[in-house]
Protein backbone atom coordinates (compact mmCIF):
# COMPACT_ATOMS: atom_id res chain seq x y z
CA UNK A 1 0.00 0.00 0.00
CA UNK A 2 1.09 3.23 -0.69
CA UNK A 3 0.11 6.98 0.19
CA UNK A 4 0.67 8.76 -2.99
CA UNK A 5 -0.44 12.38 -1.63
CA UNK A 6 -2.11 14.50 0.85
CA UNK A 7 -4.37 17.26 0.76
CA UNK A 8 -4.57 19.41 4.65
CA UNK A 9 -7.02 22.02 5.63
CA UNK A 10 -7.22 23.56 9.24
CA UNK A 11 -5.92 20.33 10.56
CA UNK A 12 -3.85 21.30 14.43
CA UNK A 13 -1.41 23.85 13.19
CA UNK A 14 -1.60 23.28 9.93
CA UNK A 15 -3.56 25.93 8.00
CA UNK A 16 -2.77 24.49 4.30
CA UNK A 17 -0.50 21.48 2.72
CA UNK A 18 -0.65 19.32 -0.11
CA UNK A 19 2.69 16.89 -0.49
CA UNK A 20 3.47 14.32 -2.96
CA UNK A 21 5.30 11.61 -1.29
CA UNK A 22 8.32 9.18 -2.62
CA UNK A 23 6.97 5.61 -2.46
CA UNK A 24 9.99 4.46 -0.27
CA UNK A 25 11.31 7.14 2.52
CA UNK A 26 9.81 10.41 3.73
CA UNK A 27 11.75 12.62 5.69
CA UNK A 28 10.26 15.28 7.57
CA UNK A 29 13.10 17.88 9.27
CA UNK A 30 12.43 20.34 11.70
CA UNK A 31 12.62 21.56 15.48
CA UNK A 32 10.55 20.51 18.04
CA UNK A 33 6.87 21.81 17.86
CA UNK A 34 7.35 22.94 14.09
CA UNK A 35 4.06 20.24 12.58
CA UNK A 36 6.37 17.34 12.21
CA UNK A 37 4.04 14.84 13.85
CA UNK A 38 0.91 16.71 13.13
CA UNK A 39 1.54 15.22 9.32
CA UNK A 40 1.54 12.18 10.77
CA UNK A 41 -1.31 12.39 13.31
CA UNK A 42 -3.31 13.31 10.21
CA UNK A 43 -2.09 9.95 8.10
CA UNK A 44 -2.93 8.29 11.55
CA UNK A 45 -6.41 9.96 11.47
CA UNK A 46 -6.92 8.13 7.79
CA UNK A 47 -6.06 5.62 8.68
CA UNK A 48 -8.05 4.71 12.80
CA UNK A 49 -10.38 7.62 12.48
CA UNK A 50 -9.03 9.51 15.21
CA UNK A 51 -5.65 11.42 16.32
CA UNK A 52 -2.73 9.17 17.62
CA UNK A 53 -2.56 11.17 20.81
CA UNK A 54 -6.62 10.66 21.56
CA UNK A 55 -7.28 14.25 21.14
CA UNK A 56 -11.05 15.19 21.05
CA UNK A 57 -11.71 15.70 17.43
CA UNK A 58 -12.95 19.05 18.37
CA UNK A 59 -8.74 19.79 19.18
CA UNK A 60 -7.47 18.27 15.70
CA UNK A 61 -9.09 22.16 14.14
CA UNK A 62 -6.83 24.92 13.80
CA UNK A 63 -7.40 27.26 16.88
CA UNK A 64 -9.88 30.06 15.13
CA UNK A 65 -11.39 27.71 12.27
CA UNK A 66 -14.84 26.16 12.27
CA UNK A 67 -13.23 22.94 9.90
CA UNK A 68 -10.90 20.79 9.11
CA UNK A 69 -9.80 18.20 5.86
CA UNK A 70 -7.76 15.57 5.81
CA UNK A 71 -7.79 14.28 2.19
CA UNK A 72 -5.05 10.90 1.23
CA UNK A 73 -4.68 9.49 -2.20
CA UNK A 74 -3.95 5.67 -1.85
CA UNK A 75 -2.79 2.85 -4.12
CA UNK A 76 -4.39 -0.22 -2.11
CA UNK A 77 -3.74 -3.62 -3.62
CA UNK A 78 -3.42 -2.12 -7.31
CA UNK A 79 -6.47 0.01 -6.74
CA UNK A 80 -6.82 4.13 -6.53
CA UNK A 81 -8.71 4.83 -3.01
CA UNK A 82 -9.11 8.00 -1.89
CA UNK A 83 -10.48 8.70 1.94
CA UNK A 84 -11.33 12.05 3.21
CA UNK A 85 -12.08 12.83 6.69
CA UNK A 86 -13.84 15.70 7.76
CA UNK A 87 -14.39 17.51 11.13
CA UNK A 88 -16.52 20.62 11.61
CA UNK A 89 -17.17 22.24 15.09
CA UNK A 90 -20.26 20.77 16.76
CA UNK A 91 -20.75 18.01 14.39
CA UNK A 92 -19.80 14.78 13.91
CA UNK A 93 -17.33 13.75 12.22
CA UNK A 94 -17.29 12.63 8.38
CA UNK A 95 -14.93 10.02 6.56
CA UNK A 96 -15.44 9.31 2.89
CA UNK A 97 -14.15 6.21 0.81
CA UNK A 98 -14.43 6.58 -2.91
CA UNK A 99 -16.88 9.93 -2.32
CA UNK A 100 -18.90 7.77 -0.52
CA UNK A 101 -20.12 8.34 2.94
CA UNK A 102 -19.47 5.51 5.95
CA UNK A 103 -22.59 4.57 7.24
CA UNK A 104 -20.39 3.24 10.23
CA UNK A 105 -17.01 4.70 10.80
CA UNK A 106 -15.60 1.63 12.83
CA UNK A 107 -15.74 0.10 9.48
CA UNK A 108 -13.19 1.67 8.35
CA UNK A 109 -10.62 -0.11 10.40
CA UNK A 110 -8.19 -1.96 8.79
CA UNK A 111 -8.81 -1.02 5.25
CA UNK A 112 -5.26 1.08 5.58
CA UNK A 113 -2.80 -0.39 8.10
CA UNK A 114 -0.61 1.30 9.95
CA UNK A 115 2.19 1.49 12.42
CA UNK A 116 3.21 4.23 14.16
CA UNK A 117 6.49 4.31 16.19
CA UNK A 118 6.93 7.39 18.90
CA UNK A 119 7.88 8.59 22.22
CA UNK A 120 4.66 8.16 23.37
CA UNK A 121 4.95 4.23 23.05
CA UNK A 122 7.03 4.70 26.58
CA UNK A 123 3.28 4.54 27.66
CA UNK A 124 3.13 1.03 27.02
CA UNK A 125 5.96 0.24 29.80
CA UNK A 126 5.31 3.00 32.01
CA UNK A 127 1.01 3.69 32.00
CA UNK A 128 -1.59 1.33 33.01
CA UNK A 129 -3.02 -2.07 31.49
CA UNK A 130 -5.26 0.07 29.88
CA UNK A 131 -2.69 1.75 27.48
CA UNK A 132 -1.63 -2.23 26.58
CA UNK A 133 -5.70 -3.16 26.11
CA UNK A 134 -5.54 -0.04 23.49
CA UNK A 135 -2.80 -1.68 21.32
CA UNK A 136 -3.49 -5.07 21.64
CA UNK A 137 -7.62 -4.02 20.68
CA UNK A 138 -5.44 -1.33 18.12
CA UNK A 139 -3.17 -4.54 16.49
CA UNK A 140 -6.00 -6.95 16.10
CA UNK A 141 -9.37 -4.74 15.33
CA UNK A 142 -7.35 -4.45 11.68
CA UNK A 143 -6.96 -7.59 10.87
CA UNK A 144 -10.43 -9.49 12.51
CA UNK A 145 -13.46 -7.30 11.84
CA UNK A 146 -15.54 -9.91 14.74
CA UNK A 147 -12.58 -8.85 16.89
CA UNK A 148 -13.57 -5.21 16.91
CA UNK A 149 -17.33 -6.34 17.13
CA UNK A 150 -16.97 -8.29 20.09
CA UNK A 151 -14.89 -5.63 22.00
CA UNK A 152 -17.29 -2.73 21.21
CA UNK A 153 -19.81 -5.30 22.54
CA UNK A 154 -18.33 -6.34 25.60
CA UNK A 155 -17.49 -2.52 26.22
CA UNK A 156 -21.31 -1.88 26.02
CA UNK A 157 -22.59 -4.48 28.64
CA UNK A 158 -19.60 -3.70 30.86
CA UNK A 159 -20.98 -0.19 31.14
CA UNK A 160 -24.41 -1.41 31.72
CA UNK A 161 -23.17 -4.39 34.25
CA UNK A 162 -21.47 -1.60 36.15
CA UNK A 163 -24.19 0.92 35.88
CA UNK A 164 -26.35 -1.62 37.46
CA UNK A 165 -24.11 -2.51 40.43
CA UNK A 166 -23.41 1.57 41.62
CA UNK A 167 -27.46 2.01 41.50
CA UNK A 168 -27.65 -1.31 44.05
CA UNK A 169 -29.42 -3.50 41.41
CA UNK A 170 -30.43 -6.79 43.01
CA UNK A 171 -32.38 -8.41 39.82
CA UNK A 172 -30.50 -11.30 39.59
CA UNK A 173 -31.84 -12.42 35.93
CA UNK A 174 -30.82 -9.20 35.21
CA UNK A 175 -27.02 -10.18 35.90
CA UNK A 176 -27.32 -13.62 34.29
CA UNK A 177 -28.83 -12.30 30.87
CA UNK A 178 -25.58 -9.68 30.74
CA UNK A 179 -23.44 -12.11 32.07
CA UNK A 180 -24.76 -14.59 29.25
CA UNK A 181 -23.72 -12.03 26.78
CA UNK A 182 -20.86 -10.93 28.16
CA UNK A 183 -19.46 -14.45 28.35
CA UNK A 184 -20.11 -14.92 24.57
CA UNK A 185 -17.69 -12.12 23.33
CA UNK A 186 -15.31 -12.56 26.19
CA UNK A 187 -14.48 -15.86 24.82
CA UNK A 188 -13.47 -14.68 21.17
CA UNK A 189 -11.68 -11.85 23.11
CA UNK A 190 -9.63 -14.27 24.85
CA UNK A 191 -8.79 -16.57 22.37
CA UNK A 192 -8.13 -14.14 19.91
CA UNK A 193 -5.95 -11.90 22.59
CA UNK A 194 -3.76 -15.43 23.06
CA UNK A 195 -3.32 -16.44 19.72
CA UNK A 196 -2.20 -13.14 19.25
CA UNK A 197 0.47 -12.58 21.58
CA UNK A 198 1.70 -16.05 21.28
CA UNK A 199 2.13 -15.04 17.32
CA UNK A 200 3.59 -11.72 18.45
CA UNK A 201 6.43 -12.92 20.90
CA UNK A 202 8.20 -14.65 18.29
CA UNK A 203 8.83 -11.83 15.33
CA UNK A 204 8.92 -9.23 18.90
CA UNK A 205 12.31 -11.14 20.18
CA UNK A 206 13.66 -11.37 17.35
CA UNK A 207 13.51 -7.38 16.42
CA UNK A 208 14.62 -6.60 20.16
CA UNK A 209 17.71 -8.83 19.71
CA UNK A 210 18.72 -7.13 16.33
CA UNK A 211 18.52 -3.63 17.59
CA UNK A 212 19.71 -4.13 21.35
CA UNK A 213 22.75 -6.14 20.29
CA UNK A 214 22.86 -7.96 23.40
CA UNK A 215 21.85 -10.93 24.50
CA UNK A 216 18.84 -10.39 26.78
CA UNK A 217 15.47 -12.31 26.55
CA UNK A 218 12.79 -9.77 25.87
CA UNK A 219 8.96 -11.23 26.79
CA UNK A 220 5.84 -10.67 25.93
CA UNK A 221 3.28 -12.62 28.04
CA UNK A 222 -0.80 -12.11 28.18
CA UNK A 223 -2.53 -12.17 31.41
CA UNK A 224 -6.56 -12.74 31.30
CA UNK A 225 -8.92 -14.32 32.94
CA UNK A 226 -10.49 -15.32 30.30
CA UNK A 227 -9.09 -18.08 27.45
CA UNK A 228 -7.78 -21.53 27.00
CA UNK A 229 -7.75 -23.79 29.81
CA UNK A 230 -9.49 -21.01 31.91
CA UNK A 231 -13.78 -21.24 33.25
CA UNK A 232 -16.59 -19.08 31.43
CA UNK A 233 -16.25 -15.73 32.19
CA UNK A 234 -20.61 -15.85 33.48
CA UNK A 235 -18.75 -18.45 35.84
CA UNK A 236 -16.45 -16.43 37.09
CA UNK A 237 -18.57 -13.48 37.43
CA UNK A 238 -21.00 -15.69 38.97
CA UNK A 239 -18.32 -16.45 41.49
CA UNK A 240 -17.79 -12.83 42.02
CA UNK A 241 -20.73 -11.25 42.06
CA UNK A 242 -20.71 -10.61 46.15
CA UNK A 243 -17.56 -9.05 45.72
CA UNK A 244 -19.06 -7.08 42.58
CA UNK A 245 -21.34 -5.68 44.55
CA UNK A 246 -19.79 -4.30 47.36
CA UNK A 247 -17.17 -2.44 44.74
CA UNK A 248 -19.80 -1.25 42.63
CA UNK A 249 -17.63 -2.38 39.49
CA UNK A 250 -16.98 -5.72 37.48
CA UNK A 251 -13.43 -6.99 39.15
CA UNK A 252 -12.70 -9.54 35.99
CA UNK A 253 -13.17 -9.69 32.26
CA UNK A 254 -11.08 -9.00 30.14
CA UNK A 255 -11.06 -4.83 30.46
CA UNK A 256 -8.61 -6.76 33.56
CA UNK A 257 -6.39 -8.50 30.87
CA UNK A 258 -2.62 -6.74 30.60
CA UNK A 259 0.41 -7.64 28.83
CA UNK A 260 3.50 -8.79 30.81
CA UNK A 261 6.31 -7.07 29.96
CA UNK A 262 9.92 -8.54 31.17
CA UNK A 263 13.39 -8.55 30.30
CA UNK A 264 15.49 -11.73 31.37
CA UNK A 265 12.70 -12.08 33.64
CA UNK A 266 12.33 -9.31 35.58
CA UNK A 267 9.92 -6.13 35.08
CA UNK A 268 11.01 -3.81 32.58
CA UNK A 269 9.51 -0.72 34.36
CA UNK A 270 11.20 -1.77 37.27
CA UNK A 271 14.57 -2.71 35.77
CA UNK A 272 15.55 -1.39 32.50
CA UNK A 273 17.30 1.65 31.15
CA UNK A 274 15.80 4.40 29.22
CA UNK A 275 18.00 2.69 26.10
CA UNK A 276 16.47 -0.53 27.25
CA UNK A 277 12.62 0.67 27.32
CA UNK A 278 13.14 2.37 24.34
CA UNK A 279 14.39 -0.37 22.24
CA UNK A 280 11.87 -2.69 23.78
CA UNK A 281 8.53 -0.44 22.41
CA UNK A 282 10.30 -0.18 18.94
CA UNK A 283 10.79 -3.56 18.64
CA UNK A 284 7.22 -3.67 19.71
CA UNK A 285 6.02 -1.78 16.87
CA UNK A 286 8.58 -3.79 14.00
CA UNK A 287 6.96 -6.90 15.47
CA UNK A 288 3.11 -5.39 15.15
CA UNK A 289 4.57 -3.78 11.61
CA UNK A 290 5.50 -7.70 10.34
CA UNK A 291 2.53 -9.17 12.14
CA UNK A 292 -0.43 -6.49 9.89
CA UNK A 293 1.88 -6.99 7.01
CA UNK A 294 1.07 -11.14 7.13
CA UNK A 295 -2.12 -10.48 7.75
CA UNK A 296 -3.79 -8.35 6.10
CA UNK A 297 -1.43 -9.14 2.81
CA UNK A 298 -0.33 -5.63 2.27
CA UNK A 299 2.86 -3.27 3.57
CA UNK A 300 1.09 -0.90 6.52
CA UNK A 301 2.56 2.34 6.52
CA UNK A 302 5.57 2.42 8.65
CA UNK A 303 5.64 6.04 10.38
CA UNK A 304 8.86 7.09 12.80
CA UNK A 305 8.19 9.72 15.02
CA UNK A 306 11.70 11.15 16.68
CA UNK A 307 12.57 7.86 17.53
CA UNK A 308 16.15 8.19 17.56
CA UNK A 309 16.07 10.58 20.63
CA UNK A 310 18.06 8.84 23.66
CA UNK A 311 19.60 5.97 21.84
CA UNK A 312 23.12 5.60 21.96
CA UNK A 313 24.82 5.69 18.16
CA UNK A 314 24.70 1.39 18.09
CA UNK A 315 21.21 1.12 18.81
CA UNK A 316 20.55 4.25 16.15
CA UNK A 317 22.55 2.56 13.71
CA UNK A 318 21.11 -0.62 14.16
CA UNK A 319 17.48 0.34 13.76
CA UNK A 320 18.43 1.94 10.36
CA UNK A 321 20.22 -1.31 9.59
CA UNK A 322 17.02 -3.07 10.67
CA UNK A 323 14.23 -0.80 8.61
CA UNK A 324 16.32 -0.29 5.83
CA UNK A 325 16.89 -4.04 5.41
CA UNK A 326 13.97 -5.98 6.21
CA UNK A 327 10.88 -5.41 3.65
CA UNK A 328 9.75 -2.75 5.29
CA UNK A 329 7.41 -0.76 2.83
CA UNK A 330 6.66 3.10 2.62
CA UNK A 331 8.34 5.13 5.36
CA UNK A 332 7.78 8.43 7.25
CA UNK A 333 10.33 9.83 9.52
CA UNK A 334 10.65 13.13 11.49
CA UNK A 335 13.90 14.34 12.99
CA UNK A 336 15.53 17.54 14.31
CA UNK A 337 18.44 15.71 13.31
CA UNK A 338 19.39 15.99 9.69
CA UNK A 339 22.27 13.44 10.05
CA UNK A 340 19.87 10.93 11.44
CA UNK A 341 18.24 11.11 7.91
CA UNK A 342 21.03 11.54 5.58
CA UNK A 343 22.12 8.14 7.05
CA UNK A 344 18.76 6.29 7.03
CA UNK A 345 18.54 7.97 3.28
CA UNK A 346 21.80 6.79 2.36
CA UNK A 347 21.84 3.22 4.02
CA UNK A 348 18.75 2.30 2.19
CA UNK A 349 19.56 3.74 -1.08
CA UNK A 350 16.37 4.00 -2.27
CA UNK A 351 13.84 6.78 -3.59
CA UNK A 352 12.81 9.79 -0.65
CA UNK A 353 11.95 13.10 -0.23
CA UNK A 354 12.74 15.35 1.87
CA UNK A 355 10.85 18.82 3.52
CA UNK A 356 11.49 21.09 5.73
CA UNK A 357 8.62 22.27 8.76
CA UNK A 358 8.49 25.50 9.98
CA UNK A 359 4.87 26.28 12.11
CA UNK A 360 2.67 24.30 10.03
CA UNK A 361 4.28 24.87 6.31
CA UNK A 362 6.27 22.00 4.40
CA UNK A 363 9.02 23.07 2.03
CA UNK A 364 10.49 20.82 -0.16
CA UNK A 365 14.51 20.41 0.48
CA UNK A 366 15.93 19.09 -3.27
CA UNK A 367 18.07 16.07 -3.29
């Protein structure tokens, strides 16, 4: 898949931009704060419907604009598509495929796949289980349509079931007919949230290895309570409902599931060095990268948001080496560091552009 173009109105602090991109490496150069990753939040927005950051929509306008466009030009499996999204104060949002209006915007996800690799991935060691819910339901909503179904199911009568135990509710064939349907997408959840990271762990080792250069064992385990080998989720909830009740909230399920992350063992928020962390969400995202790319048949974009910041000149070097060697497809990248891209550029020896940002406005740099 490739992004041929993009058309911006109004979108954060970008008043006007159309680009043309290179089919292999964009390089975006500028300082801090210039628009760098506002491109990119708006190729994220084409891609997941919403900013990268989870930004109201409402925040994505220019400050002192009623609108916004977001307009990409796609080749998608040998096919033109061509998605624009549209945000207007105090309405709901718009995305378009083909001219054509979504009747549901969730089913949009996973017709362009994408990977985005940035500082804020430190959330994934550092925040709660909830941040590593988001990227697991992120990963897999793209590739397993039933996936996303069953979440945005579950999500609903987890908000009812809870609802129901702060007002005191004591109906209990209230509970069993929620806990009935709960227990129905629960168990794709589960087994789908397994297969996963049991898939993921592999191609995740491996891409740690390359770009740490040392031999540590890098993990990534699920914890659920829900899944092979485990009861029913109405079970366990059945089970728990005393306790349920006196915390007003539904103690297991999996909105409870988190990913384990460890390093020879031991936790890496507890253990590891900044270099360490940092080389252990990238390799995160290469693994998710190669993981979309099997599945869904098709090179996601592969965007690189200041990654290079804090990384000692091995680890820099060997993430080029990595990227630029590995069948990685179209690439974005944003630096204050023109070196950085000069060597990624040069390494790879392929086709790339190159602009400038300076407070919202893209100049082209020649070759």
């Amino acid at each position: 898949m490739i992004l041929r173009s993009i058309d911006i109105t109004n979108f954060k602090n970008i008043e006007r931009a159309h680009l043309d991109f290179s089919p292999k490496v964009n390089c975006l150069l500028g300082d801090n704060g210039m628009g760098k990753s506002n491109l990119l939040d708006a190729l994220h927005l084409l891609s997941f419907t919403k900013s990268f950051t989870g930004a109201p929509d409402q925040m994505l306008i220019r400050a002192g604009e009623d609108f916004a466009i977001v307009r990409g030009d796609y080749e998608r499996s040998g096919a033109d598509e061509e998605i624009i999204a549209g945000l207007q104060r105090g309405r709901r949002k718009s995305f378009r495929r083909g001219g054509k209006e979504y009747k549901r915007i969730s089913s949009h996800i996973g017709l362009l796949p994408l990977v985005m690799v940035s500082p804020a991935d430190m959330d994934l060691i550092n925040g709660s289980g909830e941040e590593r819910r988001r990227f697991m339901d992120m990963v897999i909503s793209q590739t397993d349509p039933r996936y996303l179904d069953a979440v945005v199911r579950y999500t609903r009568l987890l908000d009812q079931r809870n609802r129901l135990l702060r007002d005191g509710a004591a109906d209990a064939g209230i509970f069993e007919a929620i806990d009935f349907q709960m227990d129905a997408a629960a168990a794709y959840i589960g087994a789908r949230r397994h297969e996963w990271t049991a898939e993921l762990q592999g191609m995740f080792a491996r891409y740690y290895s390359a770009i740490s250069g040392a031999p540590e064992a890098a993990c990534v385990s699920l914890t659920a309570h829900v899944g092979p080998g485990k009861p029913p989720l109405s079970e366990l909830l059945r089970e728990r409902f005393g306790r349920d009740t006196l915390l007003h909230h539904t103690s297991a399920g999996p909105h409870r599931d988190d990913l384990e992350l460890t390093l020879d063992g031991m936790p890496v928020r507890r253990t590891a060095s900044q270099g360490q962390c940092k080389t252990f969400t990238i390799a995160l995202r290469l693994a998710q990268y190669e993981f979309l790319s099997r599945a869904c048949g098709m090179a996601p974009l592969l965007l690189l948001d200041d990654i290079f910041d804090k990384l000692d000149a091995g680890r820099v070097g060997r993430i080029i080496s990595t990227v630029g060697t590995h069948g990685f497809g179209q690439i974005f990248i944003t630096d204050t560091n023109r070196r950085h891209l000069d060597e990624i550029v040069a390494f790879m020896g392929a086709d790339h552009r190159l602009w400038s940002v300076d407070h919202g406005v893209f100049d082209m740099i020649p070759a």
